[in-house]
Structures are given as structure tokens and as C-alpha cells.
Protein backbone atom coordinates (compact mmCIF):
# COMPACT_ATOMS: atom_id res chain seq x y z
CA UNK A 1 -39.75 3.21 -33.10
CA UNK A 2 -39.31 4.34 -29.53
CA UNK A 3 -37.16 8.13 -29.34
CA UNK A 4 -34.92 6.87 -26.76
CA UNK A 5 -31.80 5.49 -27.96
CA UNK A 6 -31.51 1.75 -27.88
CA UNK A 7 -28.30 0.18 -26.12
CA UNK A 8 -27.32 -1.30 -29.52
CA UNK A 9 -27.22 2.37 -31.09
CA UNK A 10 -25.04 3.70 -28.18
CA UNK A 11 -22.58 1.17 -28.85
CA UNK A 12 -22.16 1.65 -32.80
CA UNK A 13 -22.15 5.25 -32.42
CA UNK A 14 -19.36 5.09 -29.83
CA UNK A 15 -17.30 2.25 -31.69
CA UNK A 16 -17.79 4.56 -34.69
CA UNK A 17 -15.78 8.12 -32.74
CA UNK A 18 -13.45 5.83 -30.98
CA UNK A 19 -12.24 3.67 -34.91
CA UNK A 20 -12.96 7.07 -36.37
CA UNK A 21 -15.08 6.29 -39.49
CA UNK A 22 -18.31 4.47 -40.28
CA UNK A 23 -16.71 1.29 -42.32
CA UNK A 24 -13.68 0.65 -39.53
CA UNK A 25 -16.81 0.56 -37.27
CA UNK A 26 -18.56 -1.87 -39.08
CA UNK A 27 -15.85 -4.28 -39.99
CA UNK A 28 -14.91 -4.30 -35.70
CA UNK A 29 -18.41 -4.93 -35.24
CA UNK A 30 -19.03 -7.31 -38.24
CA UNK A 31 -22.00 -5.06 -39.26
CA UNK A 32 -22.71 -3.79 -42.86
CA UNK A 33 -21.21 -0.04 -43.37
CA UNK A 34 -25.13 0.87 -44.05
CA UNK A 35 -26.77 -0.38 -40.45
CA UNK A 36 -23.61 1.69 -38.65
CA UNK A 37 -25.13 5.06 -40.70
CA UNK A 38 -28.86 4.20 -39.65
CA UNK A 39 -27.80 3.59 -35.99
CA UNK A 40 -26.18 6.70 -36.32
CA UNK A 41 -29.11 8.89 -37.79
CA UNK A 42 -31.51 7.16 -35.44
CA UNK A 43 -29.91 8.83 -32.38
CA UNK A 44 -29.58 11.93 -34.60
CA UNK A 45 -33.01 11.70 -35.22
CA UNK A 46 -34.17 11.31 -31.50
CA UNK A 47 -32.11 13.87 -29.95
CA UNK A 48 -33.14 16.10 -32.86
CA UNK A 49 -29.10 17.29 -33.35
CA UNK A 50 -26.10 16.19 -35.35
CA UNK A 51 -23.79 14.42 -33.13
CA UNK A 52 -21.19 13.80 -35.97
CA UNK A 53 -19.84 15.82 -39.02
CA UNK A 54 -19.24 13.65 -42.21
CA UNK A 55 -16.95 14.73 -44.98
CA UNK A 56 -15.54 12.54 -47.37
CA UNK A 57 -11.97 12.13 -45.26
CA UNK A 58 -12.92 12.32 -41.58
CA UNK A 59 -15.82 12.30 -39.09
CA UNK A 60 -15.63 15.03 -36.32
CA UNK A 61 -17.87 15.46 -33.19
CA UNK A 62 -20.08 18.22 -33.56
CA UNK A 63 -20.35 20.47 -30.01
CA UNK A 64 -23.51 18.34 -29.62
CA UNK A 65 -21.89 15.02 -30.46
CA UNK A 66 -18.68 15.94 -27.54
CA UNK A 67 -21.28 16.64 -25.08
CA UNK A 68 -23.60 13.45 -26.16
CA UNK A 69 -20.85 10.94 -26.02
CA UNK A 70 -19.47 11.45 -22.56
CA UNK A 71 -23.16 10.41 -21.27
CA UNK A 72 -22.99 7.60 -23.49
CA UNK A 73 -20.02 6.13 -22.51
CA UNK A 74 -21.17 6.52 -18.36
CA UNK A 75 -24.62 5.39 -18.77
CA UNK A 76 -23.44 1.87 -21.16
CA UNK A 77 -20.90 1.39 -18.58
CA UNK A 78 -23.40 1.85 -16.18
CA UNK A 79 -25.61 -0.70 -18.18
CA UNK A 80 -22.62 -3.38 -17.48
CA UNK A 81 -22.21 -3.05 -13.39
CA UNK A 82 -25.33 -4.23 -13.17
CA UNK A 83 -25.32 -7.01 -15.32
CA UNK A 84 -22.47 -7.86 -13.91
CA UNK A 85 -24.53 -7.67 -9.74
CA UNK A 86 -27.66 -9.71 -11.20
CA UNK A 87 -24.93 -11.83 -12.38
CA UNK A 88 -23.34 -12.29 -9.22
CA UNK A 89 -27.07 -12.80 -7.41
CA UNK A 90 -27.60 -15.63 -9.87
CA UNK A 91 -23.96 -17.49 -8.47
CA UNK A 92 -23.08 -17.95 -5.00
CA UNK A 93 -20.65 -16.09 -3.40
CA UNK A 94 -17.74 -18.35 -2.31
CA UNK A 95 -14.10 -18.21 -0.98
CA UNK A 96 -12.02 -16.61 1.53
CA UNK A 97 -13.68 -12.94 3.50
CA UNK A 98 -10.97 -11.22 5.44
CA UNK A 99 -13.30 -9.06 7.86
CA UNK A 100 -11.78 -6.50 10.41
CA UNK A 101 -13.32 -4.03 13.35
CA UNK A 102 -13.09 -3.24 16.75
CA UNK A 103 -12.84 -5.82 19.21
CA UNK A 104 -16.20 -4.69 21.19
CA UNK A 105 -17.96 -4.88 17.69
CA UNK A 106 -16.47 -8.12 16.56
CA UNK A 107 -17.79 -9.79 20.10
CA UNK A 108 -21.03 -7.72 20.59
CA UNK A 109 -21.92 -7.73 16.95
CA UNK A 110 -20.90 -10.16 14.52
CA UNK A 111 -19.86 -13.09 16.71
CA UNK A 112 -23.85 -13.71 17.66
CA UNK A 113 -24.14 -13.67 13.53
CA UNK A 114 -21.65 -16.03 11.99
CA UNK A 115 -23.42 -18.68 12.96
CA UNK A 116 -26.89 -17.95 10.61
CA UNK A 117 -24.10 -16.13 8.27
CA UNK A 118 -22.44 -19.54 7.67
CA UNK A 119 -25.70 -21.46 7.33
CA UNK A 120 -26.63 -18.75 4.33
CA UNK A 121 -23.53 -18.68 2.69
CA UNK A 122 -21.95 -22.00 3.21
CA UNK A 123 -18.92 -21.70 0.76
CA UNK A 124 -17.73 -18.48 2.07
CA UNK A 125 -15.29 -19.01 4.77
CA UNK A 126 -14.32 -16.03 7.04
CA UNK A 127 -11.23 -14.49 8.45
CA UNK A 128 -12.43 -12.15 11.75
CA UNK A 129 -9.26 -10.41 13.02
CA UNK A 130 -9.89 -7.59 15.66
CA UNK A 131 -8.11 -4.04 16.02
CA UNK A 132 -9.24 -1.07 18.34
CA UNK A 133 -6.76 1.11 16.17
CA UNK A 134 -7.64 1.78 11.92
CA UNK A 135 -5.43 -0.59 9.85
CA UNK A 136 -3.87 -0.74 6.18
CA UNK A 137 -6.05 -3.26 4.65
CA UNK A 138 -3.65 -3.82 1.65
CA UNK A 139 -1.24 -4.26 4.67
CA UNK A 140 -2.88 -6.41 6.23
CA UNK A 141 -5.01 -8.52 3.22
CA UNK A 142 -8.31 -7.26 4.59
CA UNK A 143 -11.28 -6.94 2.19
CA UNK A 144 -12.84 -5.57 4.39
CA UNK A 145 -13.15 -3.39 7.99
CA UNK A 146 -15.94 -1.84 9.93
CA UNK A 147 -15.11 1.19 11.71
CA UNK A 148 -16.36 3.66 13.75
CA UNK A 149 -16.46 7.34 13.42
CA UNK A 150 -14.94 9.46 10.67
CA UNK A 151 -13.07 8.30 7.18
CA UNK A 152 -10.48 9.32 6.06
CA UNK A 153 -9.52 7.45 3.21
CA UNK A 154 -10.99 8.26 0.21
CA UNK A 155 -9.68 5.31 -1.93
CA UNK A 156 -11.97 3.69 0.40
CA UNK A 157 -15.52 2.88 -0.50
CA UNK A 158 -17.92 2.82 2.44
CA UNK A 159 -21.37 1.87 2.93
CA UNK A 160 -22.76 3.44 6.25
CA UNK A 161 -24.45 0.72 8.92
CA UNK A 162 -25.83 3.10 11.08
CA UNK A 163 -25.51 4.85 13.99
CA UNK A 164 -24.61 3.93 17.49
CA UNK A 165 -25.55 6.33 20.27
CA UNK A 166 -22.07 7.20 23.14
CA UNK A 167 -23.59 6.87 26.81
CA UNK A 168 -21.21 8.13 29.67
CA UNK A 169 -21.44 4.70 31.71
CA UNK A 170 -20.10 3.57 35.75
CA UNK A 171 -21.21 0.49 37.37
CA UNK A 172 -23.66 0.95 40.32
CA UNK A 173 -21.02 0.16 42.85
CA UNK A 174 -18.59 2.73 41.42
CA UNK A 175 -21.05 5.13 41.66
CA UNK A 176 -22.22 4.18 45.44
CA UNK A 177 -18.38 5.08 46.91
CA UNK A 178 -17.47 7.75 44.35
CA UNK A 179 -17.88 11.51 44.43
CA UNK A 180 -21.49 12.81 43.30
CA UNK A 181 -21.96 12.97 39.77
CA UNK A 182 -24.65 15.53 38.57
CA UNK A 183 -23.23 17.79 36.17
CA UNK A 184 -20.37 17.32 33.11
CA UNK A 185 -18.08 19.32 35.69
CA UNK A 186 -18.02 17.01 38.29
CA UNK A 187 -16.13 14.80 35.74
CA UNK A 188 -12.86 16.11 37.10
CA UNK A 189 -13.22 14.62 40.45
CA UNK A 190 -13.99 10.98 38.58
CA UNK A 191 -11.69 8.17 37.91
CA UNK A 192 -11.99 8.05 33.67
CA UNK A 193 -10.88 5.17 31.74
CA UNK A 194 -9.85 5.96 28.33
CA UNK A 195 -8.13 4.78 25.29
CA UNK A 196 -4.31 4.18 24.55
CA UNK A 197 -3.38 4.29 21.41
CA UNK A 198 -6.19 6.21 19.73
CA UNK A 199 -5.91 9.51 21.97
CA UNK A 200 -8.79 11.34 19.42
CA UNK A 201 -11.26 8.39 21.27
CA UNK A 202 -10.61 10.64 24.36
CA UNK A 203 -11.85 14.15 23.34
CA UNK A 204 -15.54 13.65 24.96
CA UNK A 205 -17.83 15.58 23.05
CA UNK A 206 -19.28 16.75 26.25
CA UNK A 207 -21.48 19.99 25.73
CA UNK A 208 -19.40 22.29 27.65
CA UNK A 209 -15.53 22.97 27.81
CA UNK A 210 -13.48 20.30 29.50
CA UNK A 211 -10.29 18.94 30.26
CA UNK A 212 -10.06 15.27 31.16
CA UNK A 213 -7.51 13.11 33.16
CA UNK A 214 -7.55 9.45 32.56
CA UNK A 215 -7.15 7.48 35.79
CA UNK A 216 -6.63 4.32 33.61
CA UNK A 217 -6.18 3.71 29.71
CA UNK A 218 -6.74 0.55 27.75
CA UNK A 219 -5.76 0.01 24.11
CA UNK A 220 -9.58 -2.36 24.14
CA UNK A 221 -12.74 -1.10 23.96
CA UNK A 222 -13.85 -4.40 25.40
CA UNK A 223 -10.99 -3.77 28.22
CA UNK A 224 -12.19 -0.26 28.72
CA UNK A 225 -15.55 -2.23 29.11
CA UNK A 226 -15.11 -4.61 31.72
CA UNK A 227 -13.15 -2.24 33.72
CA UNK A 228 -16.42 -0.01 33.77
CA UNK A 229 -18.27 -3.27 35.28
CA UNK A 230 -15.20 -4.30 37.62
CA UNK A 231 -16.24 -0.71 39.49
CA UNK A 232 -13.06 0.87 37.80
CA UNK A 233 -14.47 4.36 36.73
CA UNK A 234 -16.72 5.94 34.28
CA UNK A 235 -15.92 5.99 30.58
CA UNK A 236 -17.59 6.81 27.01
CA UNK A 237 -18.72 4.21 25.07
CA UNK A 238 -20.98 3.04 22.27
CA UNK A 239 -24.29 2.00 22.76
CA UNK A 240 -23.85 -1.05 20.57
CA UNK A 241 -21.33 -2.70 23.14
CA UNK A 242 -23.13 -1.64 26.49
CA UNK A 243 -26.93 -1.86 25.51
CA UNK A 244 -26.85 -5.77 27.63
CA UNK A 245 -24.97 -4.30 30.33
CA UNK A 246 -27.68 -1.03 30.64
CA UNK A 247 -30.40 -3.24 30.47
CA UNK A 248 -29.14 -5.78 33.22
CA UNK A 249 -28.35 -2.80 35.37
CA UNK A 250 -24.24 -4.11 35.54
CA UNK A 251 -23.67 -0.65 34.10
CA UNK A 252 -26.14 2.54 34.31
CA UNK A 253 -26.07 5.54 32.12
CA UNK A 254 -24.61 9.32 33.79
CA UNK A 255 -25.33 12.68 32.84
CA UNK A 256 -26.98 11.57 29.56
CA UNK A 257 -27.27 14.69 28.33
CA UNK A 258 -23.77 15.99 28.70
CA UNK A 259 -23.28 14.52 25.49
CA UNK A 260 -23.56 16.16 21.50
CA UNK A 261 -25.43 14.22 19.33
CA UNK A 262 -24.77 13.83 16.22
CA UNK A 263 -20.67 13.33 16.71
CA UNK A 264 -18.07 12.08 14.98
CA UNK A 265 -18.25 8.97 17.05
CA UNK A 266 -21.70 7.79 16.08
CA UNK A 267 -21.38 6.52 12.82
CA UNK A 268 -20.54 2.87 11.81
CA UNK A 269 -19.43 2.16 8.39
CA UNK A 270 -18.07 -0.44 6.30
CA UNK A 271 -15.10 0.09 4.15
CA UNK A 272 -13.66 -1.76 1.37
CA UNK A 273 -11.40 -0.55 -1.81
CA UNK A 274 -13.64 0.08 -4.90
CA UNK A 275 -11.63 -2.50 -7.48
CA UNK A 276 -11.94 -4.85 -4.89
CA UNK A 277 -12.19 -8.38 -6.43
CA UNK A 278 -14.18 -10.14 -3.72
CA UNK A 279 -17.26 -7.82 -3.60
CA UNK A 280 -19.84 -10.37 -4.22
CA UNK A 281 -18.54 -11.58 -0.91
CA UNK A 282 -18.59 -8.33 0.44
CA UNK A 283 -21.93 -7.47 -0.70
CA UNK A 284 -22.99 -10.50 0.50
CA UNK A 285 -22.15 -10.15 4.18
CA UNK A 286 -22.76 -6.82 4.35
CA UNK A 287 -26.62 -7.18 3.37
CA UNK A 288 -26.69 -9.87 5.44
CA UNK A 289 -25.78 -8.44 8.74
CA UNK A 290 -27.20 -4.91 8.13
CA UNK A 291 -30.62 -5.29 8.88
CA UNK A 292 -29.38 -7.48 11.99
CA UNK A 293 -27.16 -5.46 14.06
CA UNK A 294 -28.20 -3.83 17.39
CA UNK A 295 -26.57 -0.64 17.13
């Protein structure tokens, strides 16, 4: 017989501390009081110890059998999560996916995705709401939210999607009428479009000192972004929502290294509460568009 203790063993032997004696164990588990005692001894036996001390009245947990059990209990629970995913993989995920992020991300990101998405998972039907600002999900019945930058939440779980590089951007004809731009300190004399209603979005981790003054503010990332390519200023933004616009020339990159890299805008991650009941759904979408996205 293999050392390692079987799954079956794990389970008597914690049925037996939790009913507190060897024949309440076996009537719970409809066993004979005799097979309990050799499941017993045959972890004994492996881990070369004495997990539990018999007497005639009571069973106590030796030091041993304390420390044993609390490693039995995680790794059997363990055990069941994943039955319970290859479960899931066998079904197919269906019903209702409230997803939320940022506008620019929504448009730039998952809206050239549903399509395939839908095709894939036919009986999952989705819910896309945008907002530039973080939001309750319980608040606003959202399984689920991609953000950008730092968590907070720790009642959150979160699965990171990568990275997404900030690029100091201007149109070409914004740049042809405005005051030279070759340094992070020429910044000042610049029209800057920032953000509304999330004022952290407009701390520029430029590499040097710097106070900024915001010509124009948009509560949109996607505002903030067609007001770079109607000529309106320079701004910071993602690489994941300007990476067309760099490579069609409508918007050029400025002082690209005035920026620190790694920040605490880089990061894109998926949140979702842990007891959440729809996370085959979740999982679902979330491998799905992973390996996809163009950050």
C-alpha cells in the first residue's frame, strides 16, 4: 500500500475528531467501527506519529494529530474546487454576465470580441455597462469589472490581464501651432486635458517634479481621446486605447521617456467577489478574451 494517505482515509479520520469517537464515525459514514480504526492507523502508520489518543471515554488530538488535521481539512477541500471546475468544463456556461470597465476599454477592447465571444458561448448573454470612475458591483449587480491601476478592495478577487504601457500623446496639428515640446518642463506652457471625476488619473508619473494645469477635463477616457485627435492638447493615456491612432499617425507619441515605468497606471485586472455564483461565466470570458486583448 502506497504511504501517502488516500482521500478516503482523510475523510474518516476527520469525520472521526469532528463526531468525536470511532463508532459515531462509522454509523455517519455507514462504515463498520473496525474499517474507521484501520483508516485511522493507516495514516498513523504513514506519517509514522499518533495523530489521536484513545482511552476508553474520549479520543483527543495528539500535538501531531492538531497540526495534521488543519492540512487535512485545506487540502480535501482543496480536492473539491476542482472537481467542482472540471465539473463546470464538462457543462456549458450559460445565463446572464454583467461586465463593467472603462469606456475606452469597453470600445477598444471588448467590443471587437463579443462577436467570436457569442459564437463560443452561445447561451451566455452579456450585460456591457461602461464607467470611467470604480463602481460598487453589489450596487450595481455587476459580476464583474475590469479596471485599471491599483485595487483596493480586498473582498475582491482579481486576476491580472496585463499591462498597458501610458504614452504622453498630441495630434500632429496640435503640435505644428503649439509651443515646442522637448523636455517634461515644457509641459507647463501646454494645453493638458485631464480627467474629472477621478483627479488621482491626473498625477502624471512624469520622472521629475511637476505641477500640472488642465486646460480641459473630461469625465471619458474616450472624450479625453478624441479631444487629443480634434488638436485639443496633449494628455496621458493608455496604450491599449491609442495604439490605432499611433500607428495611423492621427496621434504621435511626446517625450516618451518622461514617463516611470512600472506605475500604478499600467496594470489591468479583472475583479469579481470570491463567493461569486456565476464564475463559470466569469471564468469563461475571462480565458476567453485574455489571450486576445491588445494591451
Amino acid at each position: 500500500m502506497s504511504q501517502h494517505a488516500k482521500t478516503e482515509d482523510l475523510e474518516i479520520f476527520i469525520t472521526v475528531v469532528d463526531s468525536g469517537s470511532f463508532s459515531a464515525a462509522a454509523n455517519l459514514l455507514d462504515q463498520q467501527v473496525a474499517k474507521v480504526s484501520r483508516a485511522v492507523s493507516r495514516l498513523e502508520n504513514a506519517l509514522q506519529c499518533t495523530l489521536l489518543n484513545r482511552t476508553t471515554r474520549r479520543l483527543e488530538l495528539t500535538e501531531e494529530g492538531h497540526t495534521f488535521i488543519k492540512y487535512a481539512r485545506d487540502g480535501l477541500n482543496t480536492l473539491q474546487t476542482g472537481e467542482e471546475a472540471i465539473k463546470l468544463l464538462k457543462q456549458s456556461p450559460s445565463g446572464k454576465l454583467r461586465v463593467d470597465a472603462a469606456s475606452p476599454f469597453v470600445l477598444h477592447q471588448l467590443v471587437p470580441l463579443i462577436e467570436q465571444f457569442t459564437q463560443q458561448y452561445p447561451q451566455i448573454t452579456l450585460d456591457i455597462t461602461s464607467h470611467d470612475s470604480i463602481i460598487d458591483l453589489l450596487e450595481h449587480k455587476t459580476d464583474l469589472a475590469i479596471r485599471i491601476g491599483d485595487l483596493k478592495d480586498s473582498n475582491l478577487h482579481a486576476r491580472k490581464l496585463g499591462t498597458s504601457e501610458l504614452h504622453l500623446v498630441a495630434s500632429p496639428e496640435y503640435l505644428k501651432k503649439a509651443p515646442k515640446l522637448s523636455q517634461a518642463s515644457d509641459l507647463r506652457h501646454h494645453k493638458l486635458i485631464g480627467f474629472t471625476d477621478s483627479p488621482s488619473l491626473n498625477n502624471w508619473p512624469i520622472n521629475i517634479p511637476l505641477k500640472l494645469s488642465f486646460g480641459i477635463s473630461a469625465s471619458s477616457g474616450e472624450t479625453i481621446r478624441q479631444l487629443c485627435i480634434a488638436n485639443q492638447g496633449v494628455a496621458l493615456l493608455s496604450h491599449f486605447m491609442v495604439t490605432d491612432d499611433l500607428k495611423t499617425g492621427r496621434l504621435v507619441t511626446v517625450l516618451p521617456k518622461s514617463i516611470k515605468t512600472p506605475n500604478h497606471r499600467e496594470d489591468i485586472q479583472a475583479v469579481y467577489y470570491k463567493n461569486s455564483a456565476v464564475s463559470s461565466r466569469i471564468l469563461a470570458f475571462l480565458d476567453f478574451i485574455k489571450p486576445k486583448l491588445k494591451l
